[in-house]
C-alpha atoms as a PDB file:
ATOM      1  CA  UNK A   1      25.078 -21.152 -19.292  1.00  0.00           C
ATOM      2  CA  UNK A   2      24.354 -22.087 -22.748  1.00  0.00           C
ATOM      3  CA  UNK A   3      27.219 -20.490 -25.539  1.00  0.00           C
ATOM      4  CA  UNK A   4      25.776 -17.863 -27.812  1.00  0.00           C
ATOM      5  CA  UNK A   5      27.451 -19.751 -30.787  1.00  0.00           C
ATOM      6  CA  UNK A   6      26.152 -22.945 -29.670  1.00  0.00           C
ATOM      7  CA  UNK A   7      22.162 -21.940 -29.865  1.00  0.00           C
ATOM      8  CA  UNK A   8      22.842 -19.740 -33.151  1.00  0.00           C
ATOM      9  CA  UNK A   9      24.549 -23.045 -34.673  1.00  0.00           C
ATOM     10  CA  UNK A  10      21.058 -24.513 -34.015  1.00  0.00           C
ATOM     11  CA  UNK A  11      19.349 -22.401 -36.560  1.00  0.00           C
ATOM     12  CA  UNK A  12      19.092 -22.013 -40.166  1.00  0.00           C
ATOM     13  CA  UNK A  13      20.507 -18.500 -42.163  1.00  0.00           C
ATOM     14  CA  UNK A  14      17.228 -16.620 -42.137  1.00  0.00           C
ATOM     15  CA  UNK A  15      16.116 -17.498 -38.183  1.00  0.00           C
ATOM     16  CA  UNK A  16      20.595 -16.591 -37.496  1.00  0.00           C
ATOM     17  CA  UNK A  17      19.742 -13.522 -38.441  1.00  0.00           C
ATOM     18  CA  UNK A  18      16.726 -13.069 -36.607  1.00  0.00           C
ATOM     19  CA  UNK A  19      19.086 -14.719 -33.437  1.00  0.00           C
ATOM     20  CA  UNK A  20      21.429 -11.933 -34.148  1.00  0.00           C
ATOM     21  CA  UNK A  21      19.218  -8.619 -34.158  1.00  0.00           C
ATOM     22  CA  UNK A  22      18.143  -9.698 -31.189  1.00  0.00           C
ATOM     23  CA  UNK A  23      21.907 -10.537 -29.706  1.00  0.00           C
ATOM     24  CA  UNK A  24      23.120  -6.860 -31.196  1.00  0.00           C
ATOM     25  CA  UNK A  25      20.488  -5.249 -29.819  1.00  0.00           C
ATOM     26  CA  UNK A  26      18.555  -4.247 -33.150  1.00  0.00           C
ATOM     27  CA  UNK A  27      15.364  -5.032 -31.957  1.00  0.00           C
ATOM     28  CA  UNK A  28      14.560  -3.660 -28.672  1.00  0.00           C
ATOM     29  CA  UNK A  29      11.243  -4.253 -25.978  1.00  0.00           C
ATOM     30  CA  UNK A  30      10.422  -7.420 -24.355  1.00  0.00           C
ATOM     31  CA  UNK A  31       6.988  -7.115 -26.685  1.00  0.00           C
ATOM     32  CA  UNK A  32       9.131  -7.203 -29.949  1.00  0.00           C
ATOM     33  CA  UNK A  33      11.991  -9.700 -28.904  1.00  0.00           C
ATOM     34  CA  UNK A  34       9.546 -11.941 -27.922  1.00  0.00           C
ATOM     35  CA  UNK A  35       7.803 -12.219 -30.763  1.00  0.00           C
ATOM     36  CA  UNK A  36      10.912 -12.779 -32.949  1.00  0.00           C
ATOM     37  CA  UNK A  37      12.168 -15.725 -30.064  1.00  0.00           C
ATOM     38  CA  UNK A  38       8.504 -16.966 -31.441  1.00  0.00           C
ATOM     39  CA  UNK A  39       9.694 -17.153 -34.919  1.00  0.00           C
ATOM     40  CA  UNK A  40      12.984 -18.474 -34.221  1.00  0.00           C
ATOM     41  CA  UNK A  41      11.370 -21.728 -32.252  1.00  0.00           C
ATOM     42  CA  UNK A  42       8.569 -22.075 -35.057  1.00  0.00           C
ATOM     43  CA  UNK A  43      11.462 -21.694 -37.650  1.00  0.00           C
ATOM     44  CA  UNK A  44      13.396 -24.891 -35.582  1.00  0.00           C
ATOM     45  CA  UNK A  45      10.256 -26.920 -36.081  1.00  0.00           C
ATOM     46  CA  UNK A  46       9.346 -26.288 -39.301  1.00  0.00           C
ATOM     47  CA  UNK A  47      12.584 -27.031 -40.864  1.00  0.00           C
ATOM     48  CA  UNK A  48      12.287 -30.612 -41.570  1.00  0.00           C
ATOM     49  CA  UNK A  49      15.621 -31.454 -42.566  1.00  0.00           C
ATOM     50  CA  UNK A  50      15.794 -32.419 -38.488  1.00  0.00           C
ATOM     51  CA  UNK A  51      14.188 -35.292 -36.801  1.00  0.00           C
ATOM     52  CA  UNK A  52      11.796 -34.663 -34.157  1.00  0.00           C
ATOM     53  CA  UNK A  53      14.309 -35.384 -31.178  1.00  0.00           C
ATOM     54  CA  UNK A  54      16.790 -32.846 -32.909  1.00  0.00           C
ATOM     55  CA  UNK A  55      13.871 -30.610 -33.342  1.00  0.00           C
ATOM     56  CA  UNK A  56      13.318 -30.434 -29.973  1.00  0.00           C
ATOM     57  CA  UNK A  57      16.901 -30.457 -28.467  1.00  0.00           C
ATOM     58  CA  UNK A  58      17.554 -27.145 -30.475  1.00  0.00           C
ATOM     59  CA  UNK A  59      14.319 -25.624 -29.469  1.00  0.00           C
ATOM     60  CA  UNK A  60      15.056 -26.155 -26.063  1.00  0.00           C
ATOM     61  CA  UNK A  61      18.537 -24.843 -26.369  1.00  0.00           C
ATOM     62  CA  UNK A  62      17.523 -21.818 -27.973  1.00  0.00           C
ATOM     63  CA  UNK A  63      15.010 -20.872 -25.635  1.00  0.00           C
ATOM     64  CA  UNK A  64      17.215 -21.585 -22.857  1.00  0.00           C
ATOM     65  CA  UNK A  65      19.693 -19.582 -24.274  1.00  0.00           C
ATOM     66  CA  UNK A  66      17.344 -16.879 -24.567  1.00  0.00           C
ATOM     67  CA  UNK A  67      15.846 -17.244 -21.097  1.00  0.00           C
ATOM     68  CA  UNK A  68      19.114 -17.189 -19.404  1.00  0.00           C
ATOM     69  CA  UNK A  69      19.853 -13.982 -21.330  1.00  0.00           C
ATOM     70  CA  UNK A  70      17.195 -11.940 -22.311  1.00  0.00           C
ATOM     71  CA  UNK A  71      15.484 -13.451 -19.332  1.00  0.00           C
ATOM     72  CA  UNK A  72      17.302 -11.829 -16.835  1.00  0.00           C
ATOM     73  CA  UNK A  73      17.010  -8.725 -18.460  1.00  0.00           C
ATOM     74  CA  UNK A  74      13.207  -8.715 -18.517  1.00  0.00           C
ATOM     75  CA  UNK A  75      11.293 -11.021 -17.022  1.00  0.00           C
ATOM     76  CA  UNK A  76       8.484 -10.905 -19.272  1.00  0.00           C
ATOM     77  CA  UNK A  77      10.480 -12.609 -22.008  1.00  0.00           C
ATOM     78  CA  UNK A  78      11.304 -15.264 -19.634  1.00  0.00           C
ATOM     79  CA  UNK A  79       8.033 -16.003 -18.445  1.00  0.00           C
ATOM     80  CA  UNK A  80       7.003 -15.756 -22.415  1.00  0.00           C
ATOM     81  CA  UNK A  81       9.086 -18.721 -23.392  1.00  0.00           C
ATOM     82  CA  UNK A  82       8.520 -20.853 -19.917  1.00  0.00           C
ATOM     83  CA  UNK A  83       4.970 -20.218 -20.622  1.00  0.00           C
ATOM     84  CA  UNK A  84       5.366 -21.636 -24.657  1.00  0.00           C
ATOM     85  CA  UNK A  85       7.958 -24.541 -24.231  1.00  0.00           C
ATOM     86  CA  UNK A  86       4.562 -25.638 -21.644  1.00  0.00           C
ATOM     87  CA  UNK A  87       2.801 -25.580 -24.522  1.00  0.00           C
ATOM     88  CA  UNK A  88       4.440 -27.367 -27.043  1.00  0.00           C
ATOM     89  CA  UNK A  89       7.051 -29.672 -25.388  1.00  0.00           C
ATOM     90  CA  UNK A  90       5.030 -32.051 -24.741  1.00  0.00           C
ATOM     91  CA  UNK A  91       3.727 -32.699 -28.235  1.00  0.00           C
ATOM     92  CA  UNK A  92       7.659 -32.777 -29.209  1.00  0.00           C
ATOM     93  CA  UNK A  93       8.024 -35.373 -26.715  1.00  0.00           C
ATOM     94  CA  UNK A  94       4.953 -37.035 -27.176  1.00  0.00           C
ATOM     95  CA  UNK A  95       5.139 -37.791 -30.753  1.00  0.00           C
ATOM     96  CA  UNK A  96       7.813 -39.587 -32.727  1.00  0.00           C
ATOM     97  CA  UNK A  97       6.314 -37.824 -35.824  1.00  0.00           C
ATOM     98  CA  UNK A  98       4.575 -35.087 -34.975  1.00  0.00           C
ATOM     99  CA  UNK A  99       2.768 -32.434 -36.918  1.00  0.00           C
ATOM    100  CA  UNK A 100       5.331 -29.627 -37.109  1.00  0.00           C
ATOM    101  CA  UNK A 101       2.772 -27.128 -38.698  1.00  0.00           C
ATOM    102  CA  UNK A 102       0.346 -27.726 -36.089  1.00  0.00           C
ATOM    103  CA  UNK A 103       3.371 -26.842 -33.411  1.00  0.00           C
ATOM    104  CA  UNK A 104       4.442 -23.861 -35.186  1.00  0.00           C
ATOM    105  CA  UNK A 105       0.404 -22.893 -35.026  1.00  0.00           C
ATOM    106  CA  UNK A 106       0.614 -23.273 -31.432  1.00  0.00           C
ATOM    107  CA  UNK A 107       3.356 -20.948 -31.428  1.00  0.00           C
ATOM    108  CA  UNK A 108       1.992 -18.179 -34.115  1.00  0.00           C
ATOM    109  CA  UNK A 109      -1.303 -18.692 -31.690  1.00  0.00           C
ATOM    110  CA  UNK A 110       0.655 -17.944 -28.746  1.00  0.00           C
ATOM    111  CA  UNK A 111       2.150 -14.819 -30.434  1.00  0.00           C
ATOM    112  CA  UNK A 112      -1.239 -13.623 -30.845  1.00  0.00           C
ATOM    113  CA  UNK A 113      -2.156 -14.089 -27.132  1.00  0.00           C
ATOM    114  CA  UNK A 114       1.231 -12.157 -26.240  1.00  0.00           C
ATOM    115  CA  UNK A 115      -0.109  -9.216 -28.421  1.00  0.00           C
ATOM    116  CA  UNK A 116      -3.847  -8.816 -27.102  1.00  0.00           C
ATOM    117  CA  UNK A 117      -2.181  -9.110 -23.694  1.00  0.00           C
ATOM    118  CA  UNK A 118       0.111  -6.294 -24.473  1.00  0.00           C
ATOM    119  CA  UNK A 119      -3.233  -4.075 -25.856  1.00  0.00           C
ATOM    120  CA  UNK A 120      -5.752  -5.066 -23.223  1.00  0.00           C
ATOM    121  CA  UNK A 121      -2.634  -4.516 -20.621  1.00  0.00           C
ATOM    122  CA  UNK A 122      -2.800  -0.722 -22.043  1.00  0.00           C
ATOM    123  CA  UNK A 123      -6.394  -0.281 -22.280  1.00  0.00           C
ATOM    124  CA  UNK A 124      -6.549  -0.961 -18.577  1.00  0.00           C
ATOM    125  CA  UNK A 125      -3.647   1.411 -17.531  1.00  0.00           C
ATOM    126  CA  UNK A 126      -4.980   4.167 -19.535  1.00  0.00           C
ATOM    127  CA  UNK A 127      -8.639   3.581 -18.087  1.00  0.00           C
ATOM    128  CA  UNK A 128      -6.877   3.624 -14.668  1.00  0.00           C
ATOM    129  CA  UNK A 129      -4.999   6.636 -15.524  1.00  0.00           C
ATOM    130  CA  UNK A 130      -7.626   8.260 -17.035  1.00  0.00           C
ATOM    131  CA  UNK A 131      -8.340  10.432 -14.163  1.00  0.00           C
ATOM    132  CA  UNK A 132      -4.757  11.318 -13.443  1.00  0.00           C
ATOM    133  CA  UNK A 133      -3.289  15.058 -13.727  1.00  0.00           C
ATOM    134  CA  UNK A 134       0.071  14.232 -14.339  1.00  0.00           C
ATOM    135  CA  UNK A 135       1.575  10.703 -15.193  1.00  0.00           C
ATOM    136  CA  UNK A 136       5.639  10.427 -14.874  1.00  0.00           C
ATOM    137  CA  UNK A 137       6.577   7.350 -17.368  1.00  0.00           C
ATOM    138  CA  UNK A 138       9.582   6.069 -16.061  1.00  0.00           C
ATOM    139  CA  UNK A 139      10.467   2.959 -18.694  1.00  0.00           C
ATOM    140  CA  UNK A 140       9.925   2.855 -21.814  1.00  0.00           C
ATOM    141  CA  UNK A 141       8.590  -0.273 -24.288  1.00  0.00           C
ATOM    142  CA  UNK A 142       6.045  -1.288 -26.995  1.00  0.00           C
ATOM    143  CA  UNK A 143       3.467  -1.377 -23.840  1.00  0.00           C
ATOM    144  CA  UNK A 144       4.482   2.071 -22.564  1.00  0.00           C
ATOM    145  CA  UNK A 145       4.065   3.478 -26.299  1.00  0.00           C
ATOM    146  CA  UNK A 146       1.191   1.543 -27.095  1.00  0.00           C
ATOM    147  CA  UNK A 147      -0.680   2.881 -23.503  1.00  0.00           C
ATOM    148  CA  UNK A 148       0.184   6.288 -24.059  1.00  0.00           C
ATOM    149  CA  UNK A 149      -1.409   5.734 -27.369  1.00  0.00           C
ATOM    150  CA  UNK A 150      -4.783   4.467 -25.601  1.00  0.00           C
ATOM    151  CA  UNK A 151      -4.221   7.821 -23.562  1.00  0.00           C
ATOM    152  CA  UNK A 152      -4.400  10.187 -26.586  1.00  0.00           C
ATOM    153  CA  UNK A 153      -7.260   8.033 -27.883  1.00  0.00           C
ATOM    154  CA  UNK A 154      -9.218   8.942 -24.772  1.00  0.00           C
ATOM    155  CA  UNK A 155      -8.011  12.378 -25.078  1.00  0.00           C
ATOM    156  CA  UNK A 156      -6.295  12.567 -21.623  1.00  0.00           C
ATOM    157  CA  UNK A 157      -2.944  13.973 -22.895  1.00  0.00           C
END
């Protein structure tokens, strides 16, 4: 198990704090953590103080950290960053000087894909729900919020 202090040594001030709301619990849902775990990684590999080997021992010891945390508290998050360090590890390793912006595009693209997935995930409950009397919501998240949205949209509630 990788030591909270060691991963949030890995990271500059701005990106700490970041590390931290998530740690304290300040920002809650899978959706939203996520999304700031995105920033934190594109953060690592933008800051070009670090080679690239550095670079990409701290990015994979913050998203360890992460996946061995928040990851066993949802695992949506951990699939999240499995699925991302897939997509850019191998450029880290591949390339003894490789484009950081285009990484950290890679990663601001893969945020994207996370968010359409969340909306088209509840468009298809509330179509699927559409014809439904009662609904008992049992959990609560950005998804949950954001399909009970789609369900006033469609006027079912």
């Amino acid at each position: 198990m990788i030591d909270k202090e060691k991963a949030r040594n890995q990271l500059s001030n701005s990106a700490a704090e970041w590390f931290d709301d998530i740690v304290n619990s300040r920002i809650l849902g899978a959706s939203k953590q996520t999304n700031v775990i995105c920033k934190i990684l594109a953060s690592i590999i933008q800051d070009e103080t670090n080679d690239i080997q550095d670079v990409k021992q701290k990015v994979e010891i913050v998203a360890n950290y992460f996946k061995e945390t928040r990851g066993q508290n949802s695992r949506a998050i951990y699939n999240a960053i499995s699925e991302l360090l897939i997509r850019i590890l191998p450029q880290l390793e591949a390339e003894k000087d490789a484009n950081r912006y285009a990484i950290a595009d890679r990663i601001n693209n893969y945020e994207n894909i996370l968010s359409a997935n969340v909306e088209k995930s509840a468009e298809y409950a509330a179509v699927l729900c559409k014809q439904m009397d009662t609904i008992m919501i049992f959990d609560y998240s950005s998804t949950v919020d954001r399909f009970v949205e789609k369900l006033e949209e469609m006027k079912c509630i």
